[in-house]
C-alpha atoms as a PDB file:
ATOM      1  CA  UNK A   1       0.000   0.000   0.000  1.00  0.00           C
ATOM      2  CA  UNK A   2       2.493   1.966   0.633  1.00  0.00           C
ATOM      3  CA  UNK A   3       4.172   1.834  -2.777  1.00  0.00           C
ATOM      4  CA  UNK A   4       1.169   2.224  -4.530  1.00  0.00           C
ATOM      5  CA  UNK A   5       0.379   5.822  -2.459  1.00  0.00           C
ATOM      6  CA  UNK A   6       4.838   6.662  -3.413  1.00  0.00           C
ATOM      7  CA  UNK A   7       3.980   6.073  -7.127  1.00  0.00           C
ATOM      8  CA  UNK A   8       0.865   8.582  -6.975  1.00  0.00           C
ATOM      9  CA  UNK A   9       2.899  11.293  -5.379  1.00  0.00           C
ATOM     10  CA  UNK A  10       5.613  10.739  -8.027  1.00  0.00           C
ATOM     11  CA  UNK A  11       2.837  11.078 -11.113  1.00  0.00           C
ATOM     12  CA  UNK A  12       0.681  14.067  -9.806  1.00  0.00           C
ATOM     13  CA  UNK A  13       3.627  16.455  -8.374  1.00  0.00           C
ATOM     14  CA  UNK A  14       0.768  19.334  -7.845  1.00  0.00           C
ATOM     15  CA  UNK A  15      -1.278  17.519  -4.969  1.00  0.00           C
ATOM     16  CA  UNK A  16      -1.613  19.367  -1.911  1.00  0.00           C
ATOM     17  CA  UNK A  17       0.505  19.446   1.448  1.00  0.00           C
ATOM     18  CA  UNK A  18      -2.697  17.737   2.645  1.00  0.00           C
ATOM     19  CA  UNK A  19      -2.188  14.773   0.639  1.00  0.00           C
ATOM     20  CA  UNK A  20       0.925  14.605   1.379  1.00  0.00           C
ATOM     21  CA  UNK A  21       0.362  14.963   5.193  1.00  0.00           C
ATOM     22  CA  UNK A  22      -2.305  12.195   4.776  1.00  0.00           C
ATOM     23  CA  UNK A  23       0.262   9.532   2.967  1.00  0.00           C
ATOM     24  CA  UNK A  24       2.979  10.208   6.143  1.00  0.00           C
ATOM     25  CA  UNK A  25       0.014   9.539   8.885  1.00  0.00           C
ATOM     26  CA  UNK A  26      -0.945   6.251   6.749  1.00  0.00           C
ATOM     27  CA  UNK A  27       2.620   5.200   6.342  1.00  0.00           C
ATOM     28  CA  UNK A  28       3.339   5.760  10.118  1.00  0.00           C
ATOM     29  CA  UNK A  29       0.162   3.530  10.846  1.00  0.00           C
ATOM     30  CA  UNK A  30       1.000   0.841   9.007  1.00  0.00           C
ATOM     31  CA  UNK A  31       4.699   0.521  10.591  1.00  0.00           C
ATOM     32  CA  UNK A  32       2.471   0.052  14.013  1.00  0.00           C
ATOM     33  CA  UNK A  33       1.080  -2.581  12.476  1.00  0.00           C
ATOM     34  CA  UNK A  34       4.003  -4.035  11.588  1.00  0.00           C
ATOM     35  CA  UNK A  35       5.442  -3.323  15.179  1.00  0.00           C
ATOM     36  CA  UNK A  36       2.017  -4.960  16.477  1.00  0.00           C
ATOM     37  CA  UNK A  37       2.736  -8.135  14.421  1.00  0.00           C
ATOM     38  CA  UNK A  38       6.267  -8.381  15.274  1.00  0.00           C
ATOM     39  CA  UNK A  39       5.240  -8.842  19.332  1.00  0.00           C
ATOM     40  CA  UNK A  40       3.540 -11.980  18.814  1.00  0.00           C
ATOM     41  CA  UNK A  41       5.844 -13.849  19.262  1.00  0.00           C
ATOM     42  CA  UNK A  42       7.216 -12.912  22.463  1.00  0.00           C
ATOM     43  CA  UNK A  43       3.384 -12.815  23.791  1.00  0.00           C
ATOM     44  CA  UNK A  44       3.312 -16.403  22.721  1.00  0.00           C
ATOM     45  CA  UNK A  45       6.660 -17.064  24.759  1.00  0.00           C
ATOM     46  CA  UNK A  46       5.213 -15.544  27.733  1.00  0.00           C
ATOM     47  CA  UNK A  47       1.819 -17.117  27.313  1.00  0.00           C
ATOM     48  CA  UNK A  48       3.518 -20.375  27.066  1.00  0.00           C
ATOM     49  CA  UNK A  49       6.361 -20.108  30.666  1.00  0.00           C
ATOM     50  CA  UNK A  50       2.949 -19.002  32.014  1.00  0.00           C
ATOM     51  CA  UNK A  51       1.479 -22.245  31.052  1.00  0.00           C
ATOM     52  CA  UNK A  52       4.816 -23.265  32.586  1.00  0.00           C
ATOM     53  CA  UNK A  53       4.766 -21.794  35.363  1.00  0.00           C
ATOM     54  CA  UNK A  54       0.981 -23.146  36.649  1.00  0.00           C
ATOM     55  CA  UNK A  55       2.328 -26.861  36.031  1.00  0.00           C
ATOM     56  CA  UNK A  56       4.941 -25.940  39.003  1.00  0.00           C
ATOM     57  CA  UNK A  57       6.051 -29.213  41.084  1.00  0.00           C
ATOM     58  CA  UNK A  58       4.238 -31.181  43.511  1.00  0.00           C
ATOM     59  CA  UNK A  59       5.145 -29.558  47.329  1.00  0.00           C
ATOM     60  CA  UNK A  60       7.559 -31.405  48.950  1.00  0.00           C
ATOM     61  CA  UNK A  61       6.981 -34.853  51.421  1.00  0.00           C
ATOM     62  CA  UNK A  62       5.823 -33.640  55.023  1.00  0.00           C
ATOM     63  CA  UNK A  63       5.346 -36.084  57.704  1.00  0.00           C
ATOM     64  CA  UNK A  64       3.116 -34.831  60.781  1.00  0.00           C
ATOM     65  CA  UNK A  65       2.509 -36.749  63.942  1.00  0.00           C
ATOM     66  CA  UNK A  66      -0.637 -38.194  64.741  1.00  0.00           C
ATOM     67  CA  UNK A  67      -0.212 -40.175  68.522  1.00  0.00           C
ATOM     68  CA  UNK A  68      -3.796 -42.126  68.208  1.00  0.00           C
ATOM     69  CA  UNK A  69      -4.046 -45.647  69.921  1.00  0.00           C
ATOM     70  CA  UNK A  70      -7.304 -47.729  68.865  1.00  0.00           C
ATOM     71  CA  UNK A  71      -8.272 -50.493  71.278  1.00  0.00           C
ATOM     72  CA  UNK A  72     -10.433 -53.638  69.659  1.00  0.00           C
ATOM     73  CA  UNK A  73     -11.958 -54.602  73.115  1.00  0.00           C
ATOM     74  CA  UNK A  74     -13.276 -57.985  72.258  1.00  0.00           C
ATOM     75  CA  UNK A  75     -10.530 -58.981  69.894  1.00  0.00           C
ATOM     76  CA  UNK A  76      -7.958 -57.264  72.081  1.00  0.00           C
ATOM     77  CA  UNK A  77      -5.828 -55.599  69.168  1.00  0.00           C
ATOM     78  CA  UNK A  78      -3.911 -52.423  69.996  1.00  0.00           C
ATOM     79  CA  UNK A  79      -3.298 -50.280  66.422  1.00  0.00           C
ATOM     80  CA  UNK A  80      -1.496 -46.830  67.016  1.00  0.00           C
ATOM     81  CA  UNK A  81      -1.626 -45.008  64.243  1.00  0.00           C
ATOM     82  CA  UNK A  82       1.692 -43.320  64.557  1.00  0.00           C
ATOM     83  CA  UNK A  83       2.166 -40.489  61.492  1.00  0.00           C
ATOM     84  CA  UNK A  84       1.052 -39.653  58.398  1.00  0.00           C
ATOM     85  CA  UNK A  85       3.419 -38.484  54.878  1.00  0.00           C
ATOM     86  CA  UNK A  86       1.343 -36.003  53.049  1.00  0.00           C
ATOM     87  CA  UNK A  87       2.605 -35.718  49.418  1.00  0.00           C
ATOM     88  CA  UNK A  88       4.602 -38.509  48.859  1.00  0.00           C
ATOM     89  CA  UNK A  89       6.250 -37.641  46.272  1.00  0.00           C
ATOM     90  CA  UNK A  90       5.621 -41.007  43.932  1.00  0.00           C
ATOM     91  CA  UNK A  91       7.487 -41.346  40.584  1.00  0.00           C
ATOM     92  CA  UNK A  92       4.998 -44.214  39.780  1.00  0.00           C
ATOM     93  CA  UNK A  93       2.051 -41.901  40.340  1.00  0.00           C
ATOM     94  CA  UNK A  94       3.368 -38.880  38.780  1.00  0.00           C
ATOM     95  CA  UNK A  95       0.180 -38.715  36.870  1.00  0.00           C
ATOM     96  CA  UNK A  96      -2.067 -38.753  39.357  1.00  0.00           C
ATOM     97  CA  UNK A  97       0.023 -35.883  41.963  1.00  0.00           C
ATOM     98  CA  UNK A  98       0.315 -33.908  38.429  1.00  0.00           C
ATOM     99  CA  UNK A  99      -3.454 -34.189  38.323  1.00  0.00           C
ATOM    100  CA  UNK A 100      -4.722 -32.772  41.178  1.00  0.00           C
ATOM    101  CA  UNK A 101      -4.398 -36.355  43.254  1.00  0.00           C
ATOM    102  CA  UNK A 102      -1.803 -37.251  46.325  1.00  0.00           C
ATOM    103  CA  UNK A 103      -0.061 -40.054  47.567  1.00  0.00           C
ATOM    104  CA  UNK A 104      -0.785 -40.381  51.442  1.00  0.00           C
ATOM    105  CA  UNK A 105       0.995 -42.620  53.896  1.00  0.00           C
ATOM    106  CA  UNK A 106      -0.357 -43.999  56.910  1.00  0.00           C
ATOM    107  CA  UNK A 107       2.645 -45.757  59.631  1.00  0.00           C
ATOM    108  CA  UNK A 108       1.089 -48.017  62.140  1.00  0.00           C
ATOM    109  CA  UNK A 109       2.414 -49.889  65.332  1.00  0.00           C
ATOM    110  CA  UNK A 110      -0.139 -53.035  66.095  1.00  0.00           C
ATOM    111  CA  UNK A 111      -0.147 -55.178  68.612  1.00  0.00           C
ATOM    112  CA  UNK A 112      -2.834 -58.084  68.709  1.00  0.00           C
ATOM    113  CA  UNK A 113      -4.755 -59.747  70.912  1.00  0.00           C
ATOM    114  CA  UNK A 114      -4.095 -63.552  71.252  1.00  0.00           C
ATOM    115  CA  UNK A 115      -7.731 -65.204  72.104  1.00  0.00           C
ATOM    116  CA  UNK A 116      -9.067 -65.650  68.845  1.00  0.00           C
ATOM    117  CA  UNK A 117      -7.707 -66.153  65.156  1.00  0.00           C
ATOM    118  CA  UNK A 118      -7.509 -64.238  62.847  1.00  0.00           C
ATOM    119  CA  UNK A 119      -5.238 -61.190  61.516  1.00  0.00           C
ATOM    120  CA  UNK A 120      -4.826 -57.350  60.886  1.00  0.00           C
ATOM    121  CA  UNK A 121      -3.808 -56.189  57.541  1.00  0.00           C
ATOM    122  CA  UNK A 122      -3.236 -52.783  55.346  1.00  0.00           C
ATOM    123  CA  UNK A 123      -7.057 -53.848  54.108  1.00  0.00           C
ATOM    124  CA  UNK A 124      -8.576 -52.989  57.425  1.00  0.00           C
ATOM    125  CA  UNK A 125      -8.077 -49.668  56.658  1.00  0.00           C
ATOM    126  CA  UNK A 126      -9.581 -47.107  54.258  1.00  0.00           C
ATOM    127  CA  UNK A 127      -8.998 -43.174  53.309  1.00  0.00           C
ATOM    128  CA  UNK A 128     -11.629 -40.397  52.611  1.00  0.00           C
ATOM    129  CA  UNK A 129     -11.926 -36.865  52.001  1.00  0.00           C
ATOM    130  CA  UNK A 130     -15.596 -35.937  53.128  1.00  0.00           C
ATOM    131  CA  UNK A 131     -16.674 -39.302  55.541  1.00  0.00           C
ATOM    132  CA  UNK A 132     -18.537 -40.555  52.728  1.00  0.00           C
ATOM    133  CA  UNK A 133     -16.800 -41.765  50.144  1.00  0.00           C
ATOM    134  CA  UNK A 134     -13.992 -44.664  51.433  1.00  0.00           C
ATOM    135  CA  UNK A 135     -11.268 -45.704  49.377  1.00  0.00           C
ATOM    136  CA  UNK A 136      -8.896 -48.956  50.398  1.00  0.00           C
ATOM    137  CA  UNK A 137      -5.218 -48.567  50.344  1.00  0.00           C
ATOM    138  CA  UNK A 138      -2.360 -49.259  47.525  1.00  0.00           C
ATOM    139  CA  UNK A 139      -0.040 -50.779  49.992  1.00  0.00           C
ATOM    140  CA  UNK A 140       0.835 -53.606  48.064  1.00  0.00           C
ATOM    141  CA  UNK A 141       1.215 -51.523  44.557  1.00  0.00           C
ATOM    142  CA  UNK A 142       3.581 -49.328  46.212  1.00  0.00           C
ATOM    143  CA  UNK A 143       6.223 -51.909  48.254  1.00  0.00           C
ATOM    144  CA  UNK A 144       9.413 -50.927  45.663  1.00  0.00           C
ATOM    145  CA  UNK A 145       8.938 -47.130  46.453  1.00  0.00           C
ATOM    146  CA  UNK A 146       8.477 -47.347  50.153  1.00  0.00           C
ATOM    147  CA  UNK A 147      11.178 -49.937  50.170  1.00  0.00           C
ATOM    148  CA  UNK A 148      13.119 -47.801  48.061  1.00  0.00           C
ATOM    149  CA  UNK A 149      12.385 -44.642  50.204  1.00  0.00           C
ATOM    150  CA  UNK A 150      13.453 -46.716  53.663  1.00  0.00           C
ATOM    151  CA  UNK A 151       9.817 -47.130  54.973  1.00  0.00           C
ATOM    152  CA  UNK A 152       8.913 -50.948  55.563  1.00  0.00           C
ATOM    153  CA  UNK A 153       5.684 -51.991  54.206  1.00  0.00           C
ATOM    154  CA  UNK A 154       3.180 -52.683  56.765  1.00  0.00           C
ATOM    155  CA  UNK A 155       2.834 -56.584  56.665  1.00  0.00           C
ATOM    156  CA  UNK A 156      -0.476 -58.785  57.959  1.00  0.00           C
ATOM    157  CA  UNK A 157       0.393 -59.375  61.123  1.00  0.00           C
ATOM    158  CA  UNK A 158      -1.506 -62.714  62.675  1.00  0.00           C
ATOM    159  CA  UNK A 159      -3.249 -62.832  66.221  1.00  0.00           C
ATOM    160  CA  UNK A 160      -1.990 -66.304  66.825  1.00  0.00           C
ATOM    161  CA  UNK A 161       1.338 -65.601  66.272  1.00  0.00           C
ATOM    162  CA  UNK A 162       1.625 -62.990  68.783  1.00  0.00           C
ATOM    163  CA  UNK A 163       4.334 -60.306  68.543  1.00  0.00           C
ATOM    164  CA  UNK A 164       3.548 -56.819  66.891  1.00  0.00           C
ATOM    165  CA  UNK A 165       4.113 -54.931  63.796  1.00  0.00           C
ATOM    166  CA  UNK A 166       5.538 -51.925  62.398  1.00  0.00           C
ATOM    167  CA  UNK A 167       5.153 -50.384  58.849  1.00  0.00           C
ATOM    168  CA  UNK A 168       3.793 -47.935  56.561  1.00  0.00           C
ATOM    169  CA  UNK A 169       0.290 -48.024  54.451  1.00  0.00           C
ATOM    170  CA  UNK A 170       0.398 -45.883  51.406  1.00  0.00           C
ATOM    171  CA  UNK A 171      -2.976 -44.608  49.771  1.00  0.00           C
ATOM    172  CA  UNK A 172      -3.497 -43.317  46.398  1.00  0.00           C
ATOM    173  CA  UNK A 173      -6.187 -39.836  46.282  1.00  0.00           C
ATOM    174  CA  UNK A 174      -7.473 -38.993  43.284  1.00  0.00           C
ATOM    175  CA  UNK A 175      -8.116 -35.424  44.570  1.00  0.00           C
ATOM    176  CA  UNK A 176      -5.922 -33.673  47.277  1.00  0.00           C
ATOM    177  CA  UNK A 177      -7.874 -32.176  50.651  1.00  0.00           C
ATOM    178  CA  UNK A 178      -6.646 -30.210  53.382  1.00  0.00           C
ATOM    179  CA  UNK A 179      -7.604 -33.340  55.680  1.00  0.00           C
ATOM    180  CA  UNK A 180      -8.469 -36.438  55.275  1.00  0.00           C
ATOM    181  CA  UNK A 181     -10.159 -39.243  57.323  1.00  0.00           C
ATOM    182  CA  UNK A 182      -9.318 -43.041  58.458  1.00  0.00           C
ATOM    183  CA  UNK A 183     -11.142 -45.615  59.217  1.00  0.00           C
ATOM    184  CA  UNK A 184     -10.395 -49.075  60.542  1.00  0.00           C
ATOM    185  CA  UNK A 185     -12.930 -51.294  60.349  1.00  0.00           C
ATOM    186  CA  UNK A 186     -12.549 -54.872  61.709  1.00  0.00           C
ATOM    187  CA  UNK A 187     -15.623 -56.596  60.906  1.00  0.00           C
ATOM    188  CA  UNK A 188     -17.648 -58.661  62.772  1.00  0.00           C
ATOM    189  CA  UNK A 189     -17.737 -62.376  63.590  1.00  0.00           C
ATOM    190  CA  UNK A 190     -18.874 -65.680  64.838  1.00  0.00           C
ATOM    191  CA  UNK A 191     -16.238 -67.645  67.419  1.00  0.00           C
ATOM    192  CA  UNK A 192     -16.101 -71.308  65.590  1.00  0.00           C
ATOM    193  CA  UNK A 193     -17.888 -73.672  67.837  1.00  0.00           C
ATOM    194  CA  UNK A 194     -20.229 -71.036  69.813  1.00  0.00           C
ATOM    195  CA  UNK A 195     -22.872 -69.298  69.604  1.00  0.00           C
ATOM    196  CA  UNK A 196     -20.926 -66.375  70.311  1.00  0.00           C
ATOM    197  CA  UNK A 197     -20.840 -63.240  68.108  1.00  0.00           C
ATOM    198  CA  UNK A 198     -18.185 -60.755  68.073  1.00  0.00           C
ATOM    199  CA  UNK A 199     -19.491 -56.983  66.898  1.00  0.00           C
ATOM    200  CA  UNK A 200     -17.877 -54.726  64.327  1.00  0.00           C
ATOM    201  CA  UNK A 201     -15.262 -52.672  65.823  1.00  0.00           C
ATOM    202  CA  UNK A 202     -14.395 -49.344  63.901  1.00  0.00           C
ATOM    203  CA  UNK A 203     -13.008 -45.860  64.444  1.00  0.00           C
ATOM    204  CA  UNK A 204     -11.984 -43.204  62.609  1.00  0.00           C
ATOM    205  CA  UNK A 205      -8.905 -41.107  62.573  1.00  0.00           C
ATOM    206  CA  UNK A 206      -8.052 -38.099  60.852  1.00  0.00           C
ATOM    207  CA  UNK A 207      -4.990 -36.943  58.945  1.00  0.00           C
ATOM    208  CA  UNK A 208      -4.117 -33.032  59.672  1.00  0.00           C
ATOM    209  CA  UNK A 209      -3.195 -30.729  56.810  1.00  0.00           C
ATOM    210  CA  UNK A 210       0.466 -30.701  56.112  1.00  0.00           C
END
């Protein structure tokens, strides 16, 4: 456009100042344009470290104390729910802390009662967000990384065999919360040659923000 409106000025050497005045102002508009086009770029390289930025790294492990002893009066079980990791940080479920989820861990001392059979596994426990919704653990899908990170696997500990156990639970959360809550549910039962029925025996516990 520009060389067109030159070529006009050369041909008709009489035009006005006006005209004249009018081909600067449109020449000095379209070099804005230019100058407009020529940012794009670097508004696409900012756009693009902001979508950078917002897909920052997971926070960092934090382990907070949590102190609570359960009691199982008629089996006679003892579970103390020691501590809790919040934001484990997972390599296996990178996908799932990148999406919004977290990787919880639950360490447990238990010491059972020896008058009936039985045992107390990772599966007597489950995790929740809102009290409603109860998810079991990933214990056993997790072993190399909580090996690998120096925190022993809780293992099934039997009644019979007497002793206790030590170890860590790991649950996977689809969706991170502040807190979450616990439970450990032993279910109920009938002693083998009775009539005798054991009741359910649960209690919750919750997990403190981090």
């Amino acid at each position: 456009m520009r060389i067109r409106s030159a070529g006009r000025a050369g041909l008709v050497p009489a035009v006005g100042l006006g005209l004249a005045l009018a081909l600067t102002a449109c020449g000095s508009e379209e070099t804005g344009s230019d100058s407009s086009e020529a940012s794009t770029p670097a508004e696409a390289e900012s756009s693009a470290a902001a979508s950078e930025s917002a897909a920052a790294p997971a926070a960092d492990e934090k382990e907070v104390k949590i102190g609570k002893t359960l009691k199982d009066p008629d089996m006679g079980d003892s579970i103390e729910v020691v501590s809790a990791v919040r934001d484990f940080p997972s390599k296996e479920e990178a996908d799932l802390i990148s999406d919004g989820g977290e990787v919880v861990l639950l360490q447990v001392k238990v010491k059972p009662g020896k008058e009936f059979g039985g045992r107390v596994s990772s599966g007597n426990f489950e995790i929740s967000a809102d009290k409603s919704d109860f998810s079991t653990d990933d214990t056993r899908l997790m072993t190399d990384e909580l090996e690998a990170a120096k925190r022993t696997p809780f293992d099934d500990i039997a009644r019979r065999d007497g002793g206790e156990a030590t170890g860590w639970i790991a649950f996977q959360v689809d969706e991170k919360a502040d807190t979450y809550v616990v439970s450990y549910t032993r279910d109920a039962a009938k002693v083998i040659g009775s009539d005798k029925q054991i009741n359910e025996f649960k209690q919750e516990i919750e997990i403190p923000a981090s």
